[in-house]
Each structure stands twice: as structure tokens, then as C-alpha cells.
C-alpha atoms as a PDB file:
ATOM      1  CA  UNK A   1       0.000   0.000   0.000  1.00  0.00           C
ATOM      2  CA  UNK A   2       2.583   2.069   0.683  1.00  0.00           C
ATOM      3  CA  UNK A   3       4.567   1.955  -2.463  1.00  0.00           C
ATOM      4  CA  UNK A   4       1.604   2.872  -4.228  1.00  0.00           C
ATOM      5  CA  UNK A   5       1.114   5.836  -2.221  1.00  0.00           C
ATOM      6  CA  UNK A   6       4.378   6.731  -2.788  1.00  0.00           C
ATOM      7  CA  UNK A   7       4.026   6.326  -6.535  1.00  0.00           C
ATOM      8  CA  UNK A   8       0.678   8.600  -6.232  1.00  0.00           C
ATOM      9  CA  UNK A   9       2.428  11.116  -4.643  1.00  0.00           C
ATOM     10  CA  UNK A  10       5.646  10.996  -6.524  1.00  0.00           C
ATOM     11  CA  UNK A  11       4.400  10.939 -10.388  1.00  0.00           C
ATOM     12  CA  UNK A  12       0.983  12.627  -9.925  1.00  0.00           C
ATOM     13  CA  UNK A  13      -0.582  13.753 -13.473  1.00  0.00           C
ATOM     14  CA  UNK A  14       0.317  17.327 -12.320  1.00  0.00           C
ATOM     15  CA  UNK A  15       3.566  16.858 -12.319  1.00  0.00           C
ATOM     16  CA  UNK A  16       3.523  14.994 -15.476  1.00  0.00           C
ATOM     17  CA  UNK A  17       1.581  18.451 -17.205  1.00  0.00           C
ATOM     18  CA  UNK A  18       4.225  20.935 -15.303  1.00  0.00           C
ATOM     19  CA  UNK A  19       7.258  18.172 -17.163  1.00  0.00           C
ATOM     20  CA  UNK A  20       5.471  18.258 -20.276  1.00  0.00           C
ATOM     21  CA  UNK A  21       4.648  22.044 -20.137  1.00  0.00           C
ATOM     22  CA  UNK A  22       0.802  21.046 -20.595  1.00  0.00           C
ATOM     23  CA  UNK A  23      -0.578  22.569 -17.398  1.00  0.00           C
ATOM     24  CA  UNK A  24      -3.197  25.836 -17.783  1.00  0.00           C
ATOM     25  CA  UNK A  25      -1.296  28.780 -16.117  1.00  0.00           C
ATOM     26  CA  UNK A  26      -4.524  28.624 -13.473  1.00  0.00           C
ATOM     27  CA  UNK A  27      -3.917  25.351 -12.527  1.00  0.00           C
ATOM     28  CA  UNK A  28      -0.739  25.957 -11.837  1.00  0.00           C
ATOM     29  CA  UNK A  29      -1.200  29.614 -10.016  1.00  0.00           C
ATOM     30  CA  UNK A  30      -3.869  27.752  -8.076  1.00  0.00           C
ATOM     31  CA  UNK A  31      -1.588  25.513  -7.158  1.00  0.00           C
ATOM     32  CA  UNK A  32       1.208  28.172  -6.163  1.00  0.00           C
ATOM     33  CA  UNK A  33      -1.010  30.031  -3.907  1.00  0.00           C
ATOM     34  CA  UNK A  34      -1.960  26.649  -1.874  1.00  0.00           C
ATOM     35  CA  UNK A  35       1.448  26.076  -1.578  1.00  0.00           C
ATOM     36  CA  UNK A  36       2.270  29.063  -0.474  1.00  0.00           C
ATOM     37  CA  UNK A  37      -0.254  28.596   2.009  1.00  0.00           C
ATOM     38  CA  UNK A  38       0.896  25.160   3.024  1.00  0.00           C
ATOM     39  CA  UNK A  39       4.843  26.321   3.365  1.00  0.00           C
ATOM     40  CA  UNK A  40       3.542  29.816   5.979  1.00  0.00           C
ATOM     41  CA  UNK A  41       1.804  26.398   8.136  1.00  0.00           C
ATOM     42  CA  UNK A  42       4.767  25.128   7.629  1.00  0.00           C
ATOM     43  CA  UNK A  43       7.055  27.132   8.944  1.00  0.00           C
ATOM     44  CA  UNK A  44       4.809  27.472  12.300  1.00  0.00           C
ATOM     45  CA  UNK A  45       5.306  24.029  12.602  1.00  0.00           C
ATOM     46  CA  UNK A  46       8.895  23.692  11.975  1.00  0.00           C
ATOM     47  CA  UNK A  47       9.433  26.090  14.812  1.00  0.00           C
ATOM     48  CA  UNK A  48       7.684  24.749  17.075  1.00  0.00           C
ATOM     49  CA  UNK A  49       9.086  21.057  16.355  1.00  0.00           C
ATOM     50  CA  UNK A  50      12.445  22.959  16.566  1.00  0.00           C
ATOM     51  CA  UNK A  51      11.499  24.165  20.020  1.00  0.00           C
ATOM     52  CA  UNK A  52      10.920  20.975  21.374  1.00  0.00           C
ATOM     53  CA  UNK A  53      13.238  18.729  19.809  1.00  0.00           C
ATOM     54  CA  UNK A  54      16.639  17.338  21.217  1.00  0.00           C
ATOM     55  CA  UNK A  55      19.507  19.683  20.817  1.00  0.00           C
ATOM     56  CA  UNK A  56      21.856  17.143  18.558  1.00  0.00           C
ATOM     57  CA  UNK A  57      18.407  17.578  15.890  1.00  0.00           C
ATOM     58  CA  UNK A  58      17.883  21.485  16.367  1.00  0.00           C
ATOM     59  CA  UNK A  59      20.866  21.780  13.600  1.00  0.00           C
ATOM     60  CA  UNK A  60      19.072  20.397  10.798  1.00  0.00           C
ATOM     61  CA  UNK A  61      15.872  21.717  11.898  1.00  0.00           C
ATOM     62  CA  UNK A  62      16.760  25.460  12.242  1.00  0.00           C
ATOM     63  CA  UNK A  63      17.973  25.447   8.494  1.00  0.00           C
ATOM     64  CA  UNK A  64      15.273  24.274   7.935  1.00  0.00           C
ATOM     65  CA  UNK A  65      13.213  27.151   9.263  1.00  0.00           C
ATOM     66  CA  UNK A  66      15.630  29.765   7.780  1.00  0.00           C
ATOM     67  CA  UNK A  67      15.407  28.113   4.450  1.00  0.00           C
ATOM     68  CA  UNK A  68      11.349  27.906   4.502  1.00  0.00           C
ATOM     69  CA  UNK A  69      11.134  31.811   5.710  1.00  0.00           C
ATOM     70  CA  UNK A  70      13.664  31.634   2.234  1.00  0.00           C
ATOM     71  CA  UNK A  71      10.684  29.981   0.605  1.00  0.00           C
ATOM     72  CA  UNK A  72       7.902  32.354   1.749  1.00  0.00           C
ATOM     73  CA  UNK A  73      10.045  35.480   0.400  1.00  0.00           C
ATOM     74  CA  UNK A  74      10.630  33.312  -3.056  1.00  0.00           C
ATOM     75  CA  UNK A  75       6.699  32.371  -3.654  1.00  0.00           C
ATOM     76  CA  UNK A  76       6.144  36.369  -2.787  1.00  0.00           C
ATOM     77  CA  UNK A  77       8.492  37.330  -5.839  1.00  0.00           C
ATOM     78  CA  UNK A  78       7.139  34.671  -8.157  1.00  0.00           C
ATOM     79  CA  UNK A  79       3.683  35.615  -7.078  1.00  0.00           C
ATOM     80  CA  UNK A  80       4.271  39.032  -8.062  1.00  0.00           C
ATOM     81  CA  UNK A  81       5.506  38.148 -11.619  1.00  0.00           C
ATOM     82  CA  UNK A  82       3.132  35.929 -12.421  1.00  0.00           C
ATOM     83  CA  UNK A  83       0.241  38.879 -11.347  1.00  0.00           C
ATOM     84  CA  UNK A  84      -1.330  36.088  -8.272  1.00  0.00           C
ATOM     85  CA  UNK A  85      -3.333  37.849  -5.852  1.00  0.00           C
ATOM     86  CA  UNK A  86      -1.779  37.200  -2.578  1.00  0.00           C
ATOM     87  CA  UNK A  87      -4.801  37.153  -0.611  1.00  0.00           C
ATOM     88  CA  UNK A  88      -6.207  33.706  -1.880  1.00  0.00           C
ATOM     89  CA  UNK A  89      -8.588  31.595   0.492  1.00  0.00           C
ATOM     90  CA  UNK A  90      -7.232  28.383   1.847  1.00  0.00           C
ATOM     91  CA  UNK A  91      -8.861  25.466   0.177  1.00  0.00           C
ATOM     92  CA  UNK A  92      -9.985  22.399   1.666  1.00  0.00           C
ATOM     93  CA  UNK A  93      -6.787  20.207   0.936  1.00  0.00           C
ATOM     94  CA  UNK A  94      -4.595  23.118   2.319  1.00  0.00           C
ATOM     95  CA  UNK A  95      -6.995  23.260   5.414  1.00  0.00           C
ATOM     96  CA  UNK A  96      -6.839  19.317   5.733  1.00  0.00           C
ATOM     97  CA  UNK A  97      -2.626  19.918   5.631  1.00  0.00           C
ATOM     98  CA  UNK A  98      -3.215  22.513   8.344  1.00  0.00           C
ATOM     99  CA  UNK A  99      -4.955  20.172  10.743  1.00  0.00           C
ATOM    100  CA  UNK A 100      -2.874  17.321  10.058  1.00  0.00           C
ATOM    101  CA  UNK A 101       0.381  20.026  10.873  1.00  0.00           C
ATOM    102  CA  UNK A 102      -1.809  20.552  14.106  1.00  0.00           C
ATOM    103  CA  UNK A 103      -2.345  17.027  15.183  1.00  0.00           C
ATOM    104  CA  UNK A 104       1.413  16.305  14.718  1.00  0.00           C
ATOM    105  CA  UNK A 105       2.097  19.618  17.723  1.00  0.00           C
ATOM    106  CA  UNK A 106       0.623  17.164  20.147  1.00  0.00           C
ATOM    107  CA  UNK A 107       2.575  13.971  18.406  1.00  0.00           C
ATOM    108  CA  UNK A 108       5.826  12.647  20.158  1.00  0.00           C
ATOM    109  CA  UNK A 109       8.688  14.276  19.016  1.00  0.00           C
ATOM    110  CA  UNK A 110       9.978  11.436  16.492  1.00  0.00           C
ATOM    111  CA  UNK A 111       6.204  10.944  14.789  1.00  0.00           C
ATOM    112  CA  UNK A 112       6.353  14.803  14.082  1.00  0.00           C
ATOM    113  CA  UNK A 113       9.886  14.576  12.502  1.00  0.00           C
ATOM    114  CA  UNK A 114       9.545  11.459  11.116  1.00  0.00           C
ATOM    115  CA  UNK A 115       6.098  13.287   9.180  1.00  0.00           C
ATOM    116  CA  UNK A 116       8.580  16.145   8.146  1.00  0.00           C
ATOM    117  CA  UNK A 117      10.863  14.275   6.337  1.00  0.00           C
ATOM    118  CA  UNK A 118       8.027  12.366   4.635  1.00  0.00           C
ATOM    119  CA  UNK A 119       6.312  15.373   2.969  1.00  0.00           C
ATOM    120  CA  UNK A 120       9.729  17.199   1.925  1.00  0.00           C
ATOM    121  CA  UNK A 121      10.863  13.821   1.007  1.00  0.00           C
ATOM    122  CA  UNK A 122       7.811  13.118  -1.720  1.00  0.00           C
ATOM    123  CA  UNK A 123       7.822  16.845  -2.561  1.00  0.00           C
ATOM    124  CA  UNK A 124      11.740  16.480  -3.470  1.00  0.00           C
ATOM    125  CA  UNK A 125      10.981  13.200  -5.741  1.00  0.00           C
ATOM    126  CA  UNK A 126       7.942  14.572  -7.315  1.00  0.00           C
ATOM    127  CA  UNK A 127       9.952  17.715  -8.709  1.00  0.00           C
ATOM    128  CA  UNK A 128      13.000  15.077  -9.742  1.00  0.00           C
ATOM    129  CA  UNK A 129      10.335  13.296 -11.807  1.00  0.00           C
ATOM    130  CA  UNK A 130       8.327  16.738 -13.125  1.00  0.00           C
ATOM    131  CA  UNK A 131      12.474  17.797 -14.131  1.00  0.00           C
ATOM    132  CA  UNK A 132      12.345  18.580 -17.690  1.00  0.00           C
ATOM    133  CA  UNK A 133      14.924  21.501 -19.540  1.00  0.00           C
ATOM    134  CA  UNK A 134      11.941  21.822 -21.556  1.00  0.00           C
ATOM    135  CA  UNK A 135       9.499  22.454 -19.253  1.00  0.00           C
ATOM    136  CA  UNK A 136       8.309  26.327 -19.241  1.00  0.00           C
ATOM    137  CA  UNK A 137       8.077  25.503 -15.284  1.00  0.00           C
ATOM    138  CA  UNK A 138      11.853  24.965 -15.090  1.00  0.00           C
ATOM    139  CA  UNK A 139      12.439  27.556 -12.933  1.00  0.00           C
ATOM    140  CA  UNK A 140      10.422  26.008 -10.438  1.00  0.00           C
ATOM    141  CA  UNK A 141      11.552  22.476 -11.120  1.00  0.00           C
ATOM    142  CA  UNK A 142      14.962  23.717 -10.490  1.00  0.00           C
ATOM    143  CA  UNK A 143      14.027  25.487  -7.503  1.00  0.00           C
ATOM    144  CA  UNK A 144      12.867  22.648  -5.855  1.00  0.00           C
ATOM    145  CA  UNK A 145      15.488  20.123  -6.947  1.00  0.00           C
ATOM    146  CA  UNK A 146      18.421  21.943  -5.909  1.00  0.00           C
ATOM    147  CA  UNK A 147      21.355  20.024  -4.317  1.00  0.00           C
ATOM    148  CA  UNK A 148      20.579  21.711  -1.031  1.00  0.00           C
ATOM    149  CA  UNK A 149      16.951  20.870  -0.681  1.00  0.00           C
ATOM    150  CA  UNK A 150      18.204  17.291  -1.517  1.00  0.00           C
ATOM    151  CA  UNK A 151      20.373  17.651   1.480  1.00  0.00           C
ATOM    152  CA  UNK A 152      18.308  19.147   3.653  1.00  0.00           C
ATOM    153  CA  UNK A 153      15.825  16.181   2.858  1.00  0.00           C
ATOM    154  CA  UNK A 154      18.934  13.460   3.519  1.00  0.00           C
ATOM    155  CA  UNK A 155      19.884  15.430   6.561  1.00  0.00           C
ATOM    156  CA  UNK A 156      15.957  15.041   7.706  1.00  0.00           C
ATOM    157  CA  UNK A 157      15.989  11.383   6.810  1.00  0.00           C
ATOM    158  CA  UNK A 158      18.980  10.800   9.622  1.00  0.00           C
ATOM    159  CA  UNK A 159      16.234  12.294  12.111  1.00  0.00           C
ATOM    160  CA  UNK A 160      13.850  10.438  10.725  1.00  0.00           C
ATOM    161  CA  UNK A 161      11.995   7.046  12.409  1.00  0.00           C
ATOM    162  CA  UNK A 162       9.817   5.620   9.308  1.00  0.00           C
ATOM    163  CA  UNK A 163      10.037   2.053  10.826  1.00  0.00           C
ATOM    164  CA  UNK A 164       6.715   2.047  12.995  1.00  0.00           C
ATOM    165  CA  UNK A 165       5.413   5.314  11.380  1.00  0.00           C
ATOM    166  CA  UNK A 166       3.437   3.258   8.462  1.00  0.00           C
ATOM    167  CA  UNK A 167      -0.122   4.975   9.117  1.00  0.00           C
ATOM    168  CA  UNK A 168       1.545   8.787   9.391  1.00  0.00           C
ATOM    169  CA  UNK A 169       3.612   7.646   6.617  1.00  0.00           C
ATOM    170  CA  UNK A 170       0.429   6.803   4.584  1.00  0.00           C
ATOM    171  CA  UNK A 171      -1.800  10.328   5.890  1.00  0.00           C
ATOM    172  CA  UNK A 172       1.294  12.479   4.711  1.00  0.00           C
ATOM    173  CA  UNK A 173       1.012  10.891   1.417  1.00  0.00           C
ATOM    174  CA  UNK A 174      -2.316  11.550   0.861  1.00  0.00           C
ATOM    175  CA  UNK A 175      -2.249  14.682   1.861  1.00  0.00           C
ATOM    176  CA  UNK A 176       0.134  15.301  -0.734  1.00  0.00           C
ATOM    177  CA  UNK A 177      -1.745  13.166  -3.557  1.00  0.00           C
ATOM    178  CA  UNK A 178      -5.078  15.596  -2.677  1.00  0.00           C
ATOM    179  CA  UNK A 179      -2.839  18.559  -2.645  1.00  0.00           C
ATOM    180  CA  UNK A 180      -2.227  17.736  -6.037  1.00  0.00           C
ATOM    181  CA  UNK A 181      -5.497  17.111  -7.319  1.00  0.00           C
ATOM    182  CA  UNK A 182      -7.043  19.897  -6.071  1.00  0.00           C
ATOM    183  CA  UNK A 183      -4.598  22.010  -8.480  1.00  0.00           C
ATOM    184  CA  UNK A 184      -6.465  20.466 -11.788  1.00  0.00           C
ATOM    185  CA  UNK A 185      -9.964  20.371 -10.155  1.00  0.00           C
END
């Protein structure tokens, strides 16, 4: 079940339309401003998992943070090019995100980093498969492919616990399948 999950998440038909340059410029700005959405949750959560977690992890996790603030100042620049209005409503897969970024607050330490790694862990192989030189969306395929996400995401995986975490495992992942959907719905 898993693996299929996985390969839901990872090689979604919206990433296959952002590779293939195929994707309507509102799908994909709808998209944006969810994520954009999803990363300022985020980044509440990252700080407060970096508040609580053991000092040899608060390393990792405080890059983290910095680089996500990073993000938030990078979707506010591409927002602004691409003439998004800012101010967009939270739909019901970002709201679903929220509450499962809620739930894992009151999860032991290792569930909620464990979760972490997961979703920047599918988001970093579902960019590697939407990679295409072609693709008008390169600059965001780049973006989120670079060599430092990747090792932010391996440095994650060494705080990681999947073993055990099979059910959270499974909820991130369909979080981030439903994320995607709602982009071409």
C-alpha cells in the first residue's frame, strides 16, 4: 500500500503536465497560492518542532526554518511576476494539511519529525520526476530540486523514524496526492 502511495504522490498527473509544459497557467497559479499557504503552516510548525526537539536535531531543523522563511520570500516574488493575488482563500486540501500540521504539535517528538521528512521527502521526488529543460516551469523544477533541498531532505531522513510510522507515513502521502489534485480540479 505504501509503495503505491508513494508512486501517487511521486508521479501525480500534475507533475507529469508541469514536465510536459501542458498545465493551464490557473492550474498551476492555483496551485502556487496553496502552496504558499501550506509552506507559511509550515514554517509554524517547523518552529515549534524545533522548540521541542533534542539539541543534537535542532541543527538540521533550524535550516530548515531559515530556508522555509527563504521559501515564503521566493513564492512572494514569483507571485508578483506571475500577477497572483496574494490574498487567496485556503482550500480544503490546504486546510486538511493545516490540521494534520496541528495534530502532529501534540505527536511525540519522532512521529512529528519522522512526518517532516516524509512530505519534503515526496515533494523532493515529485519535482526530480516533473524535471524537464523543456518544461516552461523549469524555474520552479529547479528550484525545488536543488542540491541543497536534496540535502536538507537526507539530513531530515537521519532524524527520521519511518520504521513504525506506516499509518503517518500513509496520511502524509495523501495529503500530498489531494494537494495535487485539487490544483487540476
Amino acid at each position: 500500500m505504501l509503495e503505491s502511495l508513494w508512486d501517487a504522490a511521486t508521479r501525480h498527473p500534475f507533475l507529469t503536465h508541469v514536465r510536459e509544459g501542458t498545465i493551464a497557467d490557473s492550474d498551476f497559479d492555483r496551485w502556487l497560492a496553496q502552496d504558499a499557504l501550506f509552506v507559511a503552516d509550515l514554517l509554524a510548525f517547523q518552529a515549534r518542532l524545533l522548540a521541542r526537539a533534542p539539541r543534537s536535531a535542532q541543527p538540521v531543523l533550524a535550516r530548515g526554518c531559515v530556508a522555509v522563511v527563504e521559501e515564503l520570500e521566493w513564492f512572494e516574488s514569483h507571485a508578483a511576476r506571475r500577477r497572483m493575488d496574494p490574498a487567496q482563500p485556503p482550500l480544503d486540501a490546504t486546510l486538511a494539511y493545516r490540521a494534520l500540521l496541528g495534530r502532529l504539535d501534540a505527536a511525540p517528538y519522532e512521529a512529528a519529525v519522522t512526518a517532516l521528512w516524509v512530505l519534503e521527502q515526496v515533494y523532493l521526488l515529485a519535482w526530480q520526476h516533473a524535471a524537464a529543460d523543456a518544461s516552461p516551469f523549469a524555474t520552479f523544477i529547479e528550484h525545488w530540486t536543488a542540491p541543497e533541498f536534496a540535502t536538507y531532505v537526507g539530513d531530515l531522513a537521519g532524524l527520521a523514524s519511518p520504521r513504525g510510522h506506516d499509518d503517518l507515513t500513509a496520511e502524509v502521502l495523501t495529503h500530498e496526492v489531494a494537494f495535487w489534485d485539487m490544483a487540476l480540479t
